[in-house]
PDB file of N, CA and C in Angstrom:
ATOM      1  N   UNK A   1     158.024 114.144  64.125  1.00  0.00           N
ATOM      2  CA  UNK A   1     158.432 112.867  63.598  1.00  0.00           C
ATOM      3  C   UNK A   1     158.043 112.677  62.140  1.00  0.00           C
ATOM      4  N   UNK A   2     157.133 113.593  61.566  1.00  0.00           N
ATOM      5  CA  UNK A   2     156.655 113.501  60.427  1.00  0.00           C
ATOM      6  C   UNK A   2     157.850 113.421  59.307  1.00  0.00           C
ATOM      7  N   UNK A   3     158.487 114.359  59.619  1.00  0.00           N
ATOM      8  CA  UNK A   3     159.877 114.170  58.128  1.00  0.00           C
ATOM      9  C   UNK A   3     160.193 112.686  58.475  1.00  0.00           C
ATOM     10  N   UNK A   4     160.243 112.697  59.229  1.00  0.00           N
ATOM     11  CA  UNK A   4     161.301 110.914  59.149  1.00  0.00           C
ATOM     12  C   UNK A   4     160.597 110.201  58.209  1.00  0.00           C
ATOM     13  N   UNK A   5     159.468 109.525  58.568  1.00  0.00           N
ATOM     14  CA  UNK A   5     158.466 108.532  58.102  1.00  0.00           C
ATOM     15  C   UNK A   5     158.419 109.210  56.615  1.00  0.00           C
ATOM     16  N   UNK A   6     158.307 110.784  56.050  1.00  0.00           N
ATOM     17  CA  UNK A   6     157.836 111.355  55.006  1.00  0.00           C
ATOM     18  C   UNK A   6     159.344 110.296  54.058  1.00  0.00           C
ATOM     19  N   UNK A   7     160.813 110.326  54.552  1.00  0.00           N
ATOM     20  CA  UNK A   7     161.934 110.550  54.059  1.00  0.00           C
ATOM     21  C   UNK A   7     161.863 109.007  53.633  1.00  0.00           C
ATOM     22  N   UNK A   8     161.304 107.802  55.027  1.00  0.00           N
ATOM     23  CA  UNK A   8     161.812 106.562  54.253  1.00  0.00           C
ATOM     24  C   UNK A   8     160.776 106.552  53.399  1.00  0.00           C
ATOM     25  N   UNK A   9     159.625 107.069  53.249  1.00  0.00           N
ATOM     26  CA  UNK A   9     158.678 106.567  51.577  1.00  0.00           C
ATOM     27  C   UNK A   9     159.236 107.071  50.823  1.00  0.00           C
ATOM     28  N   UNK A  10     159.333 108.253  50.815  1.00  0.00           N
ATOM     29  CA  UNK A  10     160.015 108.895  49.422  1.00  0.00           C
ATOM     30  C   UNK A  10     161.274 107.972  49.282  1.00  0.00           C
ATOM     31  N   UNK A  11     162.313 107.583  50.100  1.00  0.00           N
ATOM     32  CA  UNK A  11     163.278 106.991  49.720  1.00  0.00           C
ATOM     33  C   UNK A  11     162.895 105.256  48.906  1.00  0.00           C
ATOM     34  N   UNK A  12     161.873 105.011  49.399  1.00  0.00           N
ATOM     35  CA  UNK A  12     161.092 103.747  48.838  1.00  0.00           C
ATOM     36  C   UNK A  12     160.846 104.033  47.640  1.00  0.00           C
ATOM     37  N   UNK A  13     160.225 105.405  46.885  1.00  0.00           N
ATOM     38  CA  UNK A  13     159.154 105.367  45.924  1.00  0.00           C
ATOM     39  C   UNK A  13     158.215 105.734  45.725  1.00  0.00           C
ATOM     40  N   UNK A  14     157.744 106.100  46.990  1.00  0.00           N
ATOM     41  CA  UNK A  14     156.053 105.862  47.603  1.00  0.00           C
ATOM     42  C   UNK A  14     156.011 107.548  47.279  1.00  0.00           C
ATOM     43  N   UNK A  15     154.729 108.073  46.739  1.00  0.00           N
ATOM     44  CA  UNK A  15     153.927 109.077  47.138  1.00  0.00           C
ATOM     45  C   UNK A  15     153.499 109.670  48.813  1.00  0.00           C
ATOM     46  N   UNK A  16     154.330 111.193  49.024  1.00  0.00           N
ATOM     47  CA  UNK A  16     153.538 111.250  49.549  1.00  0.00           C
ATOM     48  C   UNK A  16     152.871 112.843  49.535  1.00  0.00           C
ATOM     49  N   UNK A  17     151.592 112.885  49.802  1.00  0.00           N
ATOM     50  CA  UNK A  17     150.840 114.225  49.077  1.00  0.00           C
ATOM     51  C   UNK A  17     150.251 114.920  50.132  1.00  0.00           C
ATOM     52  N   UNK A  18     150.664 115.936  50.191  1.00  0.00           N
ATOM     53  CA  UNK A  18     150.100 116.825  51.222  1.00  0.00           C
ATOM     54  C   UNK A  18     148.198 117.068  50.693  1.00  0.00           C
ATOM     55  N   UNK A  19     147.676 116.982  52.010  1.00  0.00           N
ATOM     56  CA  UNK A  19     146.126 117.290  51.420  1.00  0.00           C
ATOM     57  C   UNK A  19     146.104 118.285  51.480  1.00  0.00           C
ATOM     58  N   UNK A  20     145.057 119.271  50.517  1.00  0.00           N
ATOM     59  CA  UNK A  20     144.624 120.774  50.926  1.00  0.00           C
ATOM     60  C   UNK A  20     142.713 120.709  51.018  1.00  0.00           C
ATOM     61  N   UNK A  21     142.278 120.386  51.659  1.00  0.00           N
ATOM     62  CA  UNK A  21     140.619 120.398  51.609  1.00  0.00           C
ATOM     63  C   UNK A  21     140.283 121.538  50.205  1.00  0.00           C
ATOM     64  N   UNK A  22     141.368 122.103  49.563  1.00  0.00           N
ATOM     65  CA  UNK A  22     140.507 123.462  48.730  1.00  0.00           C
ATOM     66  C   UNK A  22     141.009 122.637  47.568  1.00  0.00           C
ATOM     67  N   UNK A  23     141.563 121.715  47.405  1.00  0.00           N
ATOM     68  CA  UNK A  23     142.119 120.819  46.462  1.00  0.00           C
ATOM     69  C   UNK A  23     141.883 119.315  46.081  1.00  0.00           C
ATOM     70  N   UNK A  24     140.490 119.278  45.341  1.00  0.00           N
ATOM     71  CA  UNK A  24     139.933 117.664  45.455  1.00  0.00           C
ATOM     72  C   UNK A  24     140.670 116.801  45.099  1.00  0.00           C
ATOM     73  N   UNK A  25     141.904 117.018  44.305  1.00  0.00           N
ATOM     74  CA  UNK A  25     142.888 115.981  43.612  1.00  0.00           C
ATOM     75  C   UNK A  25     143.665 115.332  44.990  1.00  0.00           C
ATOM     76  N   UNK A  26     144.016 116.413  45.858  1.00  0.00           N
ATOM     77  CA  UNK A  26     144.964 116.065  46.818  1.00  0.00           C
ATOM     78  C   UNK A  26     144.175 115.200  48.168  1.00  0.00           C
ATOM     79  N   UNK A  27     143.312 114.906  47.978  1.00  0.00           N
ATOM     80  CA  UNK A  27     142.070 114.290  49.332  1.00  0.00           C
ATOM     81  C   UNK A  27     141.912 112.691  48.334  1.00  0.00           C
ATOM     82  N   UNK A  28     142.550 111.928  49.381  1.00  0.00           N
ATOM     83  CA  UNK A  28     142.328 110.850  48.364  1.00  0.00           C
ATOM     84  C   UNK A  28     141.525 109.645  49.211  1.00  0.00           C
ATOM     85  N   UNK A  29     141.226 108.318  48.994  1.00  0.00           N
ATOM     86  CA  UNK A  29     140.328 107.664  49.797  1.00  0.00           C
ATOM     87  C   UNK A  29     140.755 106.825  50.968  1.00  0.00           C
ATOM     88  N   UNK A  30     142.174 107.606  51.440  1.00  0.00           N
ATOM     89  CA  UNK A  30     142.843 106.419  51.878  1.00  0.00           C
ATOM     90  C   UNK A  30     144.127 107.357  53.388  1.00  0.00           C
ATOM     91  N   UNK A  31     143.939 107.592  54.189  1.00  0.00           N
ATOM     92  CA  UNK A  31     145.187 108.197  54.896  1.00  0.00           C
ATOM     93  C   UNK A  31     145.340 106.888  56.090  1.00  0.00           C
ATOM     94  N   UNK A  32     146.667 106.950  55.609  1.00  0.00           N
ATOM     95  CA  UNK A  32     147.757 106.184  57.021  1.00  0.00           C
ATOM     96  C   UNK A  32     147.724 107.500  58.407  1.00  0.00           C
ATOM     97  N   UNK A  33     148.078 106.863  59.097  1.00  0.00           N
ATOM     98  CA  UNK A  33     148.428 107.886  60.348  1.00  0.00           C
ATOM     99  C   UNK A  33     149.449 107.167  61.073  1.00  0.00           C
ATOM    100  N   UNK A  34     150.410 107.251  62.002  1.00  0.00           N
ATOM    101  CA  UNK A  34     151.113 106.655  63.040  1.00  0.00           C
ATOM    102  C   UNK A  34     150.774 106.923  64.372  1.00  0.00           C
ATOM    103  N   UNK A  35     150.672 106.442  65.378  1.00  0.00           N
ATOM    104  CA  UNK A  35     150.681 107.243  66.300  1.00  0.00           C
ATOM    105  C   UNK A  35     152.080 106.431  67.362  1.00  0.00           C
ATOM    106  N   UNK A  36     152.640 106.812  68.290  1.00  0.00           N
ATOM    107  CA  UNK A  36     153.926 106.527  68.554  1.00  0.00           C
ATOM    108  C   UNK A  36     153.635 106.546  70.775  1.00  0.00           C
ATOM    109  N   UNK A  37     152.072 107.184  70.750  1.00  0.00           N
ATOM    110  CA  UNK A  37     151.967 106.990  72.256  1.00  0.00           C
ATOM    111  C   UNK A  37     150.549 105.415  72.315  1.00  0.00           C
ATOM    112  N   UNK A  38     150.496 105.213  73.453  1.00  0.00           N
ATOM    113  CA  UNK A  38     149.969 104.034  73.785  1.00  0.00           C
ATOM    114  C   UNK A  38     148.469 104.109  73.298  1.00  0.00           C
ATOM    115  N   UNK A  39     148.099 102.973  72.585  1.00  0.00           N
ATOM    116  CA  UNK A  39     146.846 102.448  72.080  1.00  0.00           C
ATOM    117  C   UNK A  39     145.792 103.440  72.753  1.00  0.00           C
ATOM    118  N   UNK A  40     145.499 103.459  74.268  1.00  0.00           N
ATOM    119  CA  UNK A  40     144.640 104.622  74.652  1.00  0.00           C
ATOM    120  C   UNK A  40     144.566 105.721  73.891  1.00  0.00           C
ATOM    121  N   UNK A  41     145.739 106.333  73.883  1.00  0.00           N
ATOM    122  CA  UNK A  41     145.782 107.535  73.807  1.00  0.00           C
ATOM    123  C   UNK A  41     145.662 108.230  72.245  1.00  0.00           C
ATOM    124  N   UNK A  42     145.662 106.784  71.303  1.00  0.00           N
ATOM    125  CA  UNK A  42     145.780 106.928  70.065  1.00  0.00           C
ATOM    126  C   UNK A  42     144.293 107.503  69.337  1.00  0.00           C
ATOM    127  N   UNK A  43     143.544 108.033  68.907  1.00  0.00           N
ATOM    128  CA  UNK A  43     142.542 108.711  68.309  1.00  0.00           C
ATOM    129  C   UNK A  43     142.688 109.211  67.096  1.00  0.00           C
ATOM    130  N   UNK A  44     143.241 108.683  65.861  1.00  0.00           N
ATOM    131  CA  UNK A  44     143.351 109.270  64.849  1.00  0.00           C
ATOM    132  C   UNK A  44     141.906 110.165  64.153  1.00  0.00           C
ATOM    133  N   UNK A  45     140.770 109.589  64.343  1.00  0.00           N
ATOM    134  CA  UNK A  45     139.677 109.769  63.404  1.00  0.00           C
ATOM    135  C   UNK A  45     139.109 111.364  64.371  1.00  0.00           C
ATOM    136  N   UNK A  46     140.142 111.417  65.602  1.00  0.00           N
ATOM    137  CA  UNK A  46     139.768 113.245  65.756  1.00  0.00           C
ATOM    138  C   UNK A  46     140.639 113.748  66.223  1.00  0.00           C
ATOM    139  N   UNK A  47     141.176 113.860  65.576  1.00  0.00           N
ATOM    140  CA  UNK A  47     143.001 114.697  65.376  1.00  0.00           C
ATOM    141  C   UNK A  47     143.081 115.670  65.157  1.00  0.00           C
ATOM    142  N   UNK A  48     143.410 116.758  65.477  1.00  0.00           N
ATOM    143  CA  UNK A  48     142.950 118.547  65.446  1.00  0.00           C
ATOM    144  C   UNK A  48     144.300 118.548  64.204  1.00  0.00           C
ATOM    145  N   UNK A  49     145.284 117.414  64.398  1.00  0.00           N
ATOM    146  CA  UNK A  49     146.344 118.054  63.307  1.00  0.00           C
ATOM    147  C   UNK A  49     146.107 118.223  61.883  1.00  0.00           C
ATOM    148  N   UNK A  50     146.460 119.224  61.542  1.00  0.00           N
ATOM    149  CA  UNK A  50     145.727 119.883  59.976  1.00  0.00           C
ATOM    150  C   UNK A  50     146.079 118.492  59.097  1.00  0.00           C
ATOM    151  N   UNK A  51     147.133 118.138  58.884  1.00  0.00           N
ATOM    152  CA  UNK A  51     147.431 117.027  58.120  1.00  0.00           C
ATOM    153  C   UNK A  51     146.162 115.368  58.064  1.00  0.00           C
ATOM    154  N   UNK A  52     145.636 115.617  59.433  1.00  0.00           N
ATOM    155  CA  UNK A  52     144.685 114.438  59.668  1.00  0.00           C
ATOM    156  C   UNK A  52     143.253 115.463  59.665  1.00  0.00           C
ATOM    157  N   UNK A  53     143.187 116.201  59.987  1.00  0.00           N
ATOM    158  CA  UNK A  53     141.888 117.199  59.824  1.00  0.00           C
ATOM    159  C   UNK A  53     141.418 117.013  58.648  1.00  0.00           C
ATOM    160  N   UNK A  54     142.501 117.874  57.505  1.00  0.00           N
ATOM    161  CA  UNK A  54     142.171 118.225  56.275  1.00  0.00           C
ATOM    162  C   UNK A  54     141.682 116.860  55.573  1.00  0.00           C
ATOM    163  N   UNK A  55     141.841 115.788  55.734  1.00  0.00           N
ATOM    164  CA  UNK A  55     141.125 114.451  55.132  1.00  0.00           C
ATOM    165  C   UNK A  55     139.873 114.283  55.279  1.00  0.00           C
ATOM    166  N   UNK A  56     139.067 115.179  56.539  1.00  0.00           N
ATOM    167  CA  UNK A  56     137.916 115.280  56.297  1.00  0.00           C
ATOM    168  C   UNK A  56     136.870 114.169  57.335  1.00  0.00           C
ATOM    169  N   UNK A  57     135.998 113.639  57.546  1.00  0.00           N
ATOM    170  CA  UNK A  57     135.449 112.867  58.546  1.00  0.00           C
ATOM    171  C   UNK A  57     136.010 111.630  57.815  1.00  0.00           C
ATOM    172  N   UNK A  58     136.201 110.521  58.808  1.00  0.00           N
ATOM    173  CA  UNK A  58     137.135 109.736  58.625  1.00  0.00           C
ATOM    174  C   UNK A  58     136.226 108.733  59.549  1.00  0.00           C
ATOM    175  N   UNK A  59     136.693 106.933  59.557  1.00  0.00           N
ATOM    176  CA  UNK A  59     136.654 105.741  60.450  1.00  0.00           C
ATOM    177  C   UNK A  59     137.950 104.820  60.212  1.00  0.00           C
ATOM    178  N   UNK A  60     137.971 104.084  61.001  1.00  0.00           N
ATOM    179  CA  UNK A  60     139.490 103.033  61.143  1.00  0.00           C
ATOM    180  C   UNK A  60     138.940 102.020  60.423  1.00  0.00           C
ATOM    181  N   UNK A  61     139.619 101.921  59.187  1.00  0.00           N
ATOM    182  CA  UNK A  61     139.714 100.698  58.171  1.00  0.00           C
ATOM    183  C   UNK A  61     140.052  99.764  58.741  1.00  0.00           C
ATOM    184  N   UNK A  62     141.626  99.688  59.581  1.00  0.00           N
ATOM    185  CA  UNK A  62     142.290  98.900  59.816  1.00  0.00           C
ATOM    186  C   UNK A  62     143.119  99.061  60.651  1.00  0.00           C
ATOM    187  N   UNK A  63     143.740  98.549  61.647  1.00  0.00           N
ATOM    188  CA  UNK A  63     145.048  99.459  62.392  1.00  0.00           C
ATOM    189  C   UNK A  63     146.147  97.871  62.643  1.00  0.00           C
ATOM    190  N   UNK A  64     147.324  98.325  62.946  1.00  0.00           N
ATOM    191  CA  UNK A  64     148.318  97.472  62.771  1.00  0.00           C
ATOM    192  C   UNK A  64     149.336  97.977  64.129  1.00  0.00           C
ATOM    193  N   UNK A  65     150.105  96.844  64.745  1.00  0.00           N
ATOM    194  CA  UNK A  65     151.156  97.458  65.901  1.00  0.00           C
ATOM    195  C   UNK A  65     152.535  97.379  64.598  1.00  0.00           C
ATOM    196  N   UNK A  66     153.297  97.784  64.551  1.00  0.00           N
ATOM    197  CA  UNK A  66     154.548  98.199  64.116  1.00  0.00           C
ATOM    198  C   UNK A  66     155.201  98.530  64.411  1.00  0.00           C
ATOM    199  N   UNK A  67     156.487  97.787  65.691  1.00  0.00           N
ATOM    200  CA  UNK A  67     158.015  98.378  65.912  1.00  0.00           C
ATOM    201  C   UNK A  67     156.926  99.112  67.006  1.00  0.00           C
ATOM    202  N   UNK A  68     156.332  98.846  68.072  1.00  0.00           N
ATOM    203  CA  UNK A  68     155.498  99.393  68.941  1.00  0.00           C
ATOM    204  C   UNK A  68     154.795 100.989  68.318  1.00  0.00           C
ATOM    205  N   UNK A  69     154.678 101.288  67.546  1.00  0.00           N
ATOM    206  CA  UNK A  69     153.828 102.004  66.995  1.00  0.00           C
ATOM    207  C   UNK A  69     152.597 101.840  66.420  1.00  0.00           C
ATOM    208  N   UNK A  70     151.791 102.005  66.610  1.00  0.00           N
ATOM    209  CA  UNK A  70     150.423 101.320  66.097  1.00  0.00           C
ATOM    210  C   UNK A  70     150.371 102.662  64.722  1.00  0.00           C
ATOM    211  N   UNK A  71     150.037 101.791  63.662  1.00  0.00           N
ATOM    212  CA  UNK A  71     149.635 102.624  62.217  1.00  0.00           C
ATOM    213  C   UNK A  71     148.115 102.065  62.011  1.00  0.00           C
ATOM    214  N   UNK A  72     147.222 103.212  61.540  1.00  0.00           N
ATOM    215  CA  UNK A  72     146.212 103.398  61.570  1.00  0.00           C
ATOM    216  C   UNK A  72     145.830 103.678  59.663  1.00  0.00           C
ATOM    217  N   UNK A  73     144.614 103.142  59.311  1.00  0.00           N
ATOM    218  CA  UNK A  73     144.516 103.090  57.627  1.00  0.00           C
ATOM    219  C   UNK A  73     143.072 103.537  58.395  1.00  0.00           C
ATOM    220  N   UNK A  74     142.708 104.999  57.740  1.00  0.00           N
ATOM    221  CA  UNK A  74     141.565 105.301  57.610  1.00  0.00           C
ATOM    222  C   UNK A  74     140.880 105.828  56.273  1.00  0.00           C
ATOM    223  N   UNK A  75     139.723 105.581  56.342  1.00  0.00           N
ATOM    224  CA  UNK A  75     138.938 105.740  55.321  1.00  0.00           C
ATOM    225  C   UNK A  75     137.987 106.754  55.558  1.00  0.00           C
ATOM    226  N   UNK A  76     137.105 107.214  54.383  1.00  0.00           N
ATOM    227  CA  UNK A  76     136.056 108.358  54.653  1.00  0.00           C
ATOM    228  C   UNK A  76     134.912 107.898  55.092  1.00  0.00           C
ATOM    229  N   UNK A  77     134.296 108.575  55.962  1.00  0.00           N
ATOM    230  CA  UNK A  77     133.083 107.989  56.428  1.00  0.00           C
ATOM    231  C   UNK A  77     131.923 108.682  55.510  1.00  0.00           C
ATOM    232  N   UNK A  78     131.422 107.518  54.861  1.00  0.00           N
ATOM    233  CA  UNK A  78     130.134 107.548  54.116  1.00  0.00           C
ATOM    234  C   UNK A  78     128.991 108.789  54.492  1.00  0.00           C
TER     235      UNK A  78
END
C-alpha cells in the first residue's frame, strides 16, 4: 500500500524521503506510519519493516483514526 499513500503526497507537494540509518540527513525527527488493520494489532514503535526500523527507537507522539485507518506520528525516544 506504500506507493499509494507515497503518490498522493508527492502529488500534494509533500516530501517524501526514504531513511537510510548510514545517512544522518535522511533520519529526521518525525515519521508518520499508517496502519490499515485494527487498533490491536497496530504497533508501529516495533515494526520489523525496514522503512519503520531504519528510524531507529521511536514512541507515539500522537495517533489519529483516518477513513478507518489509524495514522501514527512518532518521534525518537530520548
Amino acid at each position: 500500500y506504500e506507493d499509494g499513500y507515497q503518490y498522493f503526497l508527492e502529488k500534494d507537494g509533500q516530501p517524501v524521503i526514504e531513511i537510510d540509518a548510514q545517512i544522518e540527513e535522511t533520519v529526521t525527527n518525525q515519521l508518520f506510519v499508517i496502519c490499515e488493520m485494527v487498533p490491536e494489532k497496530c504497533d508501529p514503535t516495533h515494526s520489523s519493516k525496514a522503512e519503520v526500523a531504519n528510524f531507529g527507537w521511536s514512541k507515539i507522539e500522537n495517533q489519529w483514526e483516518v477513513f478507518g485507518a489509524r495514522l501514527y506520528k512518532l518521534g525518537h525516544t530520548k
